[in-house]
N, C-alpha and C. Protein backbone atom coordinates (compact mmCIF):
# COMPACT_ATOMS: atom_id res chain seq x y z
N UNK A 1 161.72 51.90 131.47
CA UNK A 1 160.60 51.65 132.34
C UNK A 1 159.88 50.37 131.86
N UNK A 2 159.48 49.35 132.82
CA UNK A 2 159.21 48.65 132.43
C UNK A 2 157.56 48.34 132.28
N UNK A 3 156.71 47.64 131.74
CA UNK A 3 155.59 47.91 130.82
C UNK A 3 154.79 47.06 131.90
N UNK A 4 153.59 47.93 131.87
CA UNK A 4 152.51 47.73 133.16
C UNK A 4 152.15 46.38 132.63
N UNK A 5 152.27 45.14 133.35
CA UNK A 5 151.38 44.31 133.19
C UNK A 5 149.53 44.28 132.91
N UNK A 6 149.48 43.02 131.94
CA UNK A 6 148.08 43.35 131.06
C UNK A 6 147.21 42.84 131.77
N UNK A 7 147.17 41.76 132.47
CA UNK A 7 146.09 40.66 132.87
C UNK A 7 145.35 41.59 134.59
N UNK A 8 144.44 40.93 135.50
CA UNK A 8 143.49 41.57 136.30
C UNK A 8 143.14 40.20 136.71
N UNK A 9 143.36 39.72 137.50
CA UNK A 9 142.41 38.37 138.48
C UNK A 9 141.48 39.34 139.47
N UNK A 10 140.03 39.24 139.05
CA UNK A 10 138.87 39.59 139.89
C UNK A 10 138.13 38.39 140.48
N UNK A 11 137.38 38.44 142.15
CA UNK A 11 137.01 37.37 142.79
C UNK A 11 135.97 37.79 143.04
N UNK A 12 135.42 39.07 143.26
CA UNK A 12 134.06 39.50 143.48
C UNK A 12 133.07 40.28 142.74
N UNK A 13 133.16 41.29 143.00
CA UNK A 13 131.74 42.09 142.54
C UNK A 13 131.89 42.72 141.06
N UNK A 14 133.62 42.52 140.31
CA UNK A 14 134.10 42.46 139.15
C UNK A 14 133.75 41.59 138.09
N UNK A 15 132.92 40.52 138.71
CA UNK A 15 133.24 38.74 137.80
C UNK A 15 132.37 39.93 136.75
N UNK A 16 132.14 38.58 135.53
CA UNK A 16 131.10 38.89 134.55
C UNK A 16 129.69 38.40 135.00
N UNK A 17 128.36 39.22 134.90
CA UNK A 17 127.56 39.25 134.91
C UNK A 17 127.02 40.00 135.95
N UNK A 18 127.64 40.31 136.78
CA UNK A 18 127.72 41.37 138.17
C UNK A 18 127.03 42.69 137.09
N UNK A 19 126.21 43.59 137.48
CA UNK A 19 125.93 45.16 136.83
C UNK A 19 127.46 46.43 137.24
N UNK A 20 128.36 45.82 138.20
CA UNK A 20 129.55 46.70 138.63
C UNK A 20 130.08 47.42 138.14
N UNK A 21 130.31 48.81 138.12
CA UNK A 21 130.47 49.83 136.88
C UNK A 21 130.33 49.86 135.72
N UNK A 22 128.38 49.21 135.51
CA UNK A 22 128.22 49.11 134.38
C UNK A 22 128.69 48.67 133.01
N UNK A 23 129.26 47.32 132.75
CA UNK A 23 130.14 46.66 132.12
C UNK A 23 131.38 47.23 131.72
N UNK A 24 132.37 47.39 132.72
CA UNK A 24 133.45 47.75 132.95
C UNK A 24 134.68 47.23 132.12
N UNK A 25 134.29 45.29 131.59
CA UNK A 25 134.69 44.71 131.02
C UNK A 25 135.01 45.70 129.41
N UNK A 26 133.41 46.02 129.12
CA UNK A 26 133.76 46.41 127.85
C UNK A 26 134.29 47.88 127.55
N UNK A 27 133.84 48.78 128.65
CA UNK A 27 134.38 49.70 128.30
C UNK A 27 136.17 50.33 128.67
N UNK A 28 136.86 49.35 129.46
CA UNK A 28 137.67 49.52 129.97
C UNK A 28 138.55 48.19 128.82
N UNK A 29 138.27 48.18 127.79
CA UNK A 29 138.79 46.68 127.26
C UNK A 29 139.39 45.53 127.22
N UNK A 30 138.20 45.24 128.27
CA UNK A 30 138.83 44.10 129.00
C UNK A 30 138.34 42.51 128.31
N UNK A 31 139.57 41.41 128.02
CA UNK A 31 138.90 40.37 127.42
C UNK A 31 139.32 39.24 128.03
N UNK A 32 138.07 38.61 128.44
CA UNK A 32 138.14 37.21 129.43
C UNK A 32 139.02 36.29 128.85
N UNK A 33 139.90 35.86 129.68
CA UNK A 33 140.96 34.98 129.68
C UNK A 33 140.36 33.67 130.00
N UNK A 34 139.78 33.55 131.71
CA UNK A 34 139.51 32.44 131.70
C UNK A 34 139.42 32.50 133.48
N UNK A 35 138.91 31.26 134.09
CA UNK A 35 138.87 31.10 135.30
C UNK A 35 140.23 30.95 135.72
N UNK A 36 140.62 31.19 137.41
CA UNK A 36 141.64 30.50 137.78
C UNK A 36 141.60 30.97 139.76
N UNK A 37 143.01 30.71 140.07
CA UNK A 37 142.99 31.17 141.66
C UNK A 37 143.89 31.68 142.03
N UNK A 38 144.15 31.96 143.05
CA UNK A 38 145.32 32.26 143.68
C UNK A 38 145.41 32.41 144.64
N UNK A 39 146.73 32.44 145.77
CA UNK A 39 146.57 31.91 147.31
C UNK A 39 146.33 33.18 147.98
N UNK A 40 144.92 33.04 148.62
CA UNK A 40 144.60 33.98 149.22
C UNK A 40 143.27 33.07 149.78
N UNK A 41 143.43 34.19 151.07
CA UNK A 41 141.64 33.56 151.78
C UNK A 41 140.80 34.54 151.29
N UNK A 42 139.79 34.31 151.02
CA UNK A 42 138.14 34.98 150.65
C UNK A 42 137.82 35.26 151.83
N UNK A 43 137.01 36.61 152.01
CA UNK A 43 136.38 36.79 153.36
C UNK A 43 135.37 37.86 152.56
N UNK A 44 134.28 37.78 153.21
CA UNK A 44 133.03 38.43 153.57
C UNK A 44 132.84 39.65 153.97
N UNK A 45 133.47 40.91 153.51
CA UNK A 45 133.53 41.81 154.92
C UNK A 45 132.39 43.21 154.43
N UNK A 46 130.87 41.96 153.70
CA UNK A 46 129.55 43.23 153.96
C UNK A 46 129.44 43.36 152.23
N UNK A 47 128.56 44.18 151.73
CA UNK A 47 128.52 44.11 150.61
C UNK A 47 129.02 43.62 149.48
N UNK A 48 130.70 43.26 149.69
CA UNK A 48 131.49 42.50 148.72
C UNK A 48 132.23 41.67 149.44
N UNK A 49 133.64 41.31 148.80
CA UNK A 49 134.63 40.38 149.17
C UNK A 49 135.94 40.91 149.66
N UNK A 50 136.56 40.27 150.34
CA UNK A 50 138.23 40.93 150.56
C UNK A 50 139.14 39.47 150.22
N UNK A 51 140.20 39.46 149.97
CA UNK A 51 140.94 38.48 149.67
C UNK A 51 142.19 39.28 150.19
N UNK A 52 142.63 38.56 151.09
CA UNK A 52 144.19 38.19 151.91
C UNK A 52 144.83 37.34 151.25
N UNK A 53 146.20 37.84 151.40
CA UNK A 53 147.33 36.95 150.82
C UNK A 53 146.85 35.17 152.05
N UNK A 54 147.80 34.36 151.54
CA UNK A 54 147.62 33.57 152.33
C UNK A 54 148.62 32.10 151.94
N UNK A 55 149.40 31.38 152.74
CA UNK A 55 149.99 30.08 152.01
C UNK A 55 149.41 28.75 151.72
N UNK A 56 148.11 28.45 152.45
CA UNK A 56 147.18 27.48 152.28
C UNK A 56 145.84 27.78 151.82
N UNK A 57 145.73 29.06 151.46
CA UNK A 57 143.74 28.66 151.17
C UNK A 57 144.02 29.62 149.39
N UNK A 58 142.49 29.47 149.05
CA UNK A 58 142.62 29.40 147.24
C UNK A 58 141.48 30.57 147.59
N UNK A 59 141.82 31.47 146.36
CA UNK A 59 140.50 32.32 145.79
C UNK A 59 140.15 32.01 144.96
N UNK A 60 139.27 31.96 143.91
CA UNK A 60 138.91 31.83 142.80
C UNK A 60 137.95 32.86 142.24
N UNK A 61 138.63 33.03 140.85
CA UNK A 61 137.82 34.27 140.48
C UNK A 61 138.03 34.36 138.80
N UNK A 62 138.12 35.18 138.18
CA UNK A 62 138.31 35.46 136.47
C UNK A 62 139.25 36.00 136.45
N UNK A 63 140.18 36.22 135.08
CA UNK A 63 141.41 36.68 134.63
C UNK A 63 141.28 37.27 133.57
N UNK A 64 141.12 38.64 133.48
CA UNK A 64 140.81 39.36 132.04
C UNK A 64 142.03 39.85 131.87
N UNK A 65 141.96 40.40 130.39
CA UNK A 65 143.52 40.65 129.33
C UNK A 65 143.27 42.34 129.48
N UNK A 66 144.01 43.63 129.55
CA UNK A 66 143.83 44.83 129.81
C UNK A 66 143.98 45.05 128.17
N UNK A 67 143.02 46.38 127.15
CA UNK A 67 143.63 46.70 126.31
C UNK A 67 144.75 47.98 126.86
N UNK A 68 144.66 48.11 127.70
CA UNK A 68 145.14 49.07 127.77
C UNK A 68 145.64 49.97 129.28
N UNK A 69 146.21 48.97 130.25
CA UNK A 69 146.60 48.38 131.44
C UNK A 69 146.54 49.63 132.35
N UNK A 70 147.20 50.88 131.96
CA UNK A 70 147.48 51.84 132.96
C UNK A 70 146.03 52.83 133.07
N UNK A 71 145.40 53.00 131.77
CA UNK A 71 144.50 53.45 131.63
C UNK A 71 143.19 53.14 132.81
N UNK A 72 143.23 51.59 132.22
CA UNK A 72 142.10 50.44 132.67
C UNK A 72 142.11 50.82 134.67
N UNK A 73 143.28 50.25 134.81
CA UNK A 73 143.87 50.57 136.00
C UNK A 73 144.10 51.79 136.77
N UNK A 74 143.82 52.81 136.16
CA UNK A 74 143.62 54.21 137.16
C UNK A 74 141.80 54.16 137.53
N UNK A 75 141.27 53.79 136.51
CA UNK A 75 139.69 53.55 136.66
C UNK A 75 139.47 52.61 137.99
N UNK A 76 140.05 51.88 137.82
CA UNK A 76 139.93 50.27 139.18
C UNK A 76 140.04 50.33 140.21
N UNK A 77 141.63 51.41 140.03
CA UNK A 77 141.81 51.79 141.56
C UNK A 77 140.95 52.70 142.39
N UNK A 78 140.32 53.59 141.70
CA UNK A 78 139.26 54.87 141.63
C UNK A 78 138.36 53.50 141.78
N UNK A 79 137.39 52.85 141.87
CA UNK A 79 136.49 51.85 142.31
C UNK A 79 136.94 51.36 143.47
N UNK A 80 138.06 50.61 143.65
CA UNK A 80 138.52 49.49 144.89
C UNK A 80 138.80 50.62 145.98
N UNK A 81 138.95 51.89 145.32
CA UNK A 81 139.48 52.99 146.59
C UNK A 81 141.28 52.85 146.90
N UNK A 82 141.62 52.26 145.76
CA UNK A 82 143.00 52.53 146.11
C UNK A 82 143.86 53.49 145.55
N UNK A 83 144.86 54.21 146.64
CA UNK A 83 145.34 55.55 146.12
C UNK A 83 146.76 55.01 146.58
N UNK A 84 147.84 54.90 145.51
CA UNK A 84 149.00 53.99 145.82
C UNK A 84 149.98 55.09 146.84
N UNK A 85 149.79 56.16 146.64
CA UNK A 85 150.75 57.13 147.46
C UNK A 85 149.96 57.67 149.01
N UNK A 86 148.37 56.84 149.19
CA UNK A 86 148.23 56.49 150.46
C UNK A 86 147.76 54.90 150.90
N UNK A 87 148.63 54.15 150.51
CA UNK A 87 148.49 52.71 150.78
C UNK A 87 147.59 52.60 152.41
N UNK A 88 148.09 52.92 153.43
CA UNK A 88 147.51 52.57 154.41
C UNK A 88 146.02 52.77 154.63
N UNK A 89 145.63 54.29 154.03
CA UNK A 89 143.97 54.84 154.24
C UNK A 89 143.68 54.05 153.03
N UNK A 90 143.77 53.26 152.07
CA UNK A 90 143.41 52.73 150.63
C UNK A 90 142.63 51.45 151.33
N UNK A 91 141.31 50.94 151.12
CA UNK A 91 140.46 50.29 151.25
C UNK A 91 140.45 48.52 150.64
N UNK A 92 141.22 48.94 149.43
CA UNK A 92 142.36 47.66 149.12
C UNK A 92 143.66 48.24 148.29
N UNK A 93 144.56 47.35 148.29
CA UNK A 93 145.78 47.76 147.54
C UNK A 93 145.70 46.76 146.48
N UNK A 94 146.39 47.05 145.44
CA UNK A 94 146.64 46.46 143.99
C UNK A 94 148.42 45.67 144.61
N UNK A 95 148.00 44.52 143.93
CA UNK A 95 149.44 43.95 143.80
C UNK A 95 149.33 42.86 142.55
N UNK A 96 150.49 42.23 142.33
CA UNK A 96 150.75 41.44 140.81
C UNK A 96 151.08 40.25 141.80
N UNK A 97 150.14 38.84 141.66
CA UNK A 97 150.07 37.57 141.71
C UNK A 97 150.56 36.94 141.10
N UNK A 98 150.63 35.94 140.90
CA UNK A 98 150.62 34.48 140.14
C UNK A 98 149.47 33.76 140.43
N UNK A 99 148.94 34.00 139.22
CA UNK A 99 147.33 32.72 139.00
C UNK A 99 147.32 31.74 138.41
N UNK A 100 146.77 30.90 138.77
CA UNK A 100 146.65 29.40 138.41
C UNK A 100 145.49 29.53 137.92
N UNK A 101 145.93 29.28 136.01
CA UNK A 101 144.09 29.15 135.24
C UNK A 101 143.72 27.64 135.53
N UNK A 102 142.57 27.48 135.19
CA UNK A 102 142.36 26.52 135.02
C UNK A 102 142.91 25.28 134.40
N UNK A 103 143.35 25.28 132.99
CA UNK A 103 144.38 24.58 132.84
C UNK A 103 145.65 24.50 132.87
N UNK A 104 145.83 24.70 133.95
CA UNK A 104 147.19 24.88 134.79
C UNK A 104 148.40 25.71 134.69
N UNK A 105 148.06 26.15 133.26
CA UNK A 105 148.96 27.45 133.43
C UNK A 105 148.73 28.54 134.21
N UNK A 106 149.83 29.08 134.17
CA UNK A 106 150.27 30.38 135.19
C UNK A 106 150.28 31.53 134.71
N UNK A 107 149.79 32.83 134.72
CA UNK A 107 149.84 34.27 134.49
C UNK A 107 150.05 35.45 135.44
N UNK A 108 150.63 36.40 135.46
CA UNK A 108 151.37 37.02 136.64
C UNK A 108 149.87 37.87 136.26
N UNK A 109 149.23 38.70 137.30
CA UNK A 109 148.11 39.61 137.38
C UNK A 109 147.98 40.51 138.30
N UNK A 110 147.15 41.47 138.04
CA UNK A 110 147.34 42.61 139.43
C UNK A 110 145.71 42.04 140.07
N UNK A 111 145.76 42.47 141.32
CA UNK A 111 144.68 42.05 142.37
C UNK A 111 144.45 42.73 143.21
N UNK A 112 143.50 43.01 143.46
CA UNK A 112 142.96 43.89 144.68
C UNK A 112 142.73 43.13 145.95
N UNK A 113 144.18 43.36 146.96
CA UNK A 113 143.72 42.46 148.46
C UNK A 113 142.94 43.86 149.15
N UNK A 114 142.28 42.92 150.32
CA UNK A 114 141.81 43.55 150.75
C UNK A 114 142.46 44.33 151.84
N UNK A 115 142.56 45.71 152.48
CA UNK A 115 143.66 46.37 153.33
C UNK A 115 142.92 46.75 154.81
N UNK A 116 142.15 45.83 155.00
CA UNK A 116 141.61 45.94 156.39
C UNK A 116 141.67 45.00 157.35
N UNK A 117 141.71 45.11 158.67
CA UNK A 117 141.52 43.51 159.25
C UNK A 117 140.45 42.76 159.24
N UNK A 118 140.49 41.73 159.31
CA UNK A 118 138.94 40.85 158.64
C UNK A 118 138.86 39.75 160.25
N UNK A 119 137.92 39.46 160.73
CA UNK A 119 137.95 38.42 161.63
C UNK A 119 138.15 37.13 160.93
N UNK A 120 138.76 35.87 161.57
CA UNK A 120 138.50 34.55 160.75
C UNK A 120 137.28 34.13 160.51
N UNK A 121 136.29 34.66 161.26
CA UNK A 121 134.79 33.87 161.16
C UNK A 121 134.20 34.30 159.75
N UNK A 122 134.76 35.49 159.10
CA UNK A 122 134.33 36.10 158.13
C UNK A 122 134.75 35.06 156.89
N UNK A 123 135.68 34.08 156.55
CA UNK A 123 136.14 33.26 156.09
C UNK A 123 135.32 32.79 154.97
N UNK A 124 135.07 32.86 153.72
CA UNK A 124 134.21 31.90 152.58
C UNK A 124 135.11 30.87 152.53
N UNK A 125 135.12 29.75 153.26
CA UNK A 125 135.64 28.52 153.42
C UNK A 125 135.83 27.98 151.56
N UNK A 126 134.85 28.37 150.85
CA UNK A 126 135.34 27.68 149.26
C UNK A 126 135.73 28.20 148.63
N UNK A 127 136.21 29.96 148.98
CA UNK A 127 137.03 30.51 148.45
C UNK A 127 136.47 30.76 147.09
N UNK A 128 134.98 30.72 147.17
CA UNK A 128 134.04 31.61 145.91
C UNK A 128 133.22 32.27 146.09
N UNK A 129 132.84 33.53 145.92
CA UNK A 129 132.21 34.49 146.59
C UNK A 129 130.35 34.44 146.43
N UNK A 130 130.46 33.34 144.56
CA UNK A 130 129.21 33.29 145.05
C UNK A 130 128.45 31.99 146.17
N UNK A 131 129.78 31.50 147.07
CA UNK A 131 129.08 30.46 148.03
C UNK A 131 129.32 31.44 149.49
N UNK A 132 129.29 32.70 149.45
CA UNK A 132 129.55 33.66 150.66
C UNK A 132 128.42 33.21 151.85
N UNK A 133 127.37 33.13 151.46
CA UNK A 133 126.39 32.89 152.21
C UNK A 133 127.10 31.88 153.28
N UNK A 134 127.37 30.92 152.66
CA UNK A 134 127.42 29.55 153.84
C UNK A 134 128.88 30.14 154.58
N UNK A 135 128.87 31.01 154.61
CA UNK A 135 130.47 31.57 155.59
C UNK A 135 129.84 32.09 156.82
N UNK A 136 128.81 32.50 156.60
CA UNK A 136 128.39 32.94 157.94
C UNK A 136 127.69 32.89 158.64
């Protein structure tokens, strides 16, 4: 069996400094890697963010290291509302990316897209959630 990937690219209500399950970072042992993106559109859809796959637009968000990946990750999905053996009713699904850190390396990561339809108008054109405002 092969070994749950460690890393987590978060774009919204996850970043650091957010109050979001009460520093989740530390109790779930999670250690900041670093900024980066990955191809997906940002959208707006009400209290937080959704991110769609996508071949032209960028998310940007943080990349934390898991101590302890499967663990960390039953907690996350229990937050994002995802239940992998009902993908369709799941509110987002988890999948493994390729992120672009900042300095240009690459790390494969799991991500929470979002599993609903989103209108285009909903769009964060800079693909950072804290510039959401000017999306709409």
């Amino acid at each position: 069996m092969a070994a749950t990937p460690k890393h987590i690219f978060v774009y919204g209500t996850l970043r650091r400094g957010r109050p979001t399950l009460n520093g989740w970072q530390k109790k779930l042992g999670a250690e900041f890697v670093g900024h980066g993106s990955i191809r997906a559109g940002l959208y707006n859809v009400g209290r937080y963010p959704g991110a769609l796959p996508s071949r032209t637009l960028r998310t940007y968000g943080e990349v934390f290291r898991l101590e302890n990946p499967a663990s960390a990750l039953k907690q996350l999905d229990q937050y994002e509302e995802y239940d992998q053996r009902r993908e369709a009713e799941s509110l987002y699904i988890r999948r493994l990316v390729s992120v672009t850190l900042q300095n240009g390396k690459t790390v494969l990561a799991w991500v929470y897209y979002y599993n609903k339809v989103v209108p285009a108008s909903r769009l964060i054109r800079s693909g950072k959630y804290r510039q959401r405002r000017k999306a709409v």
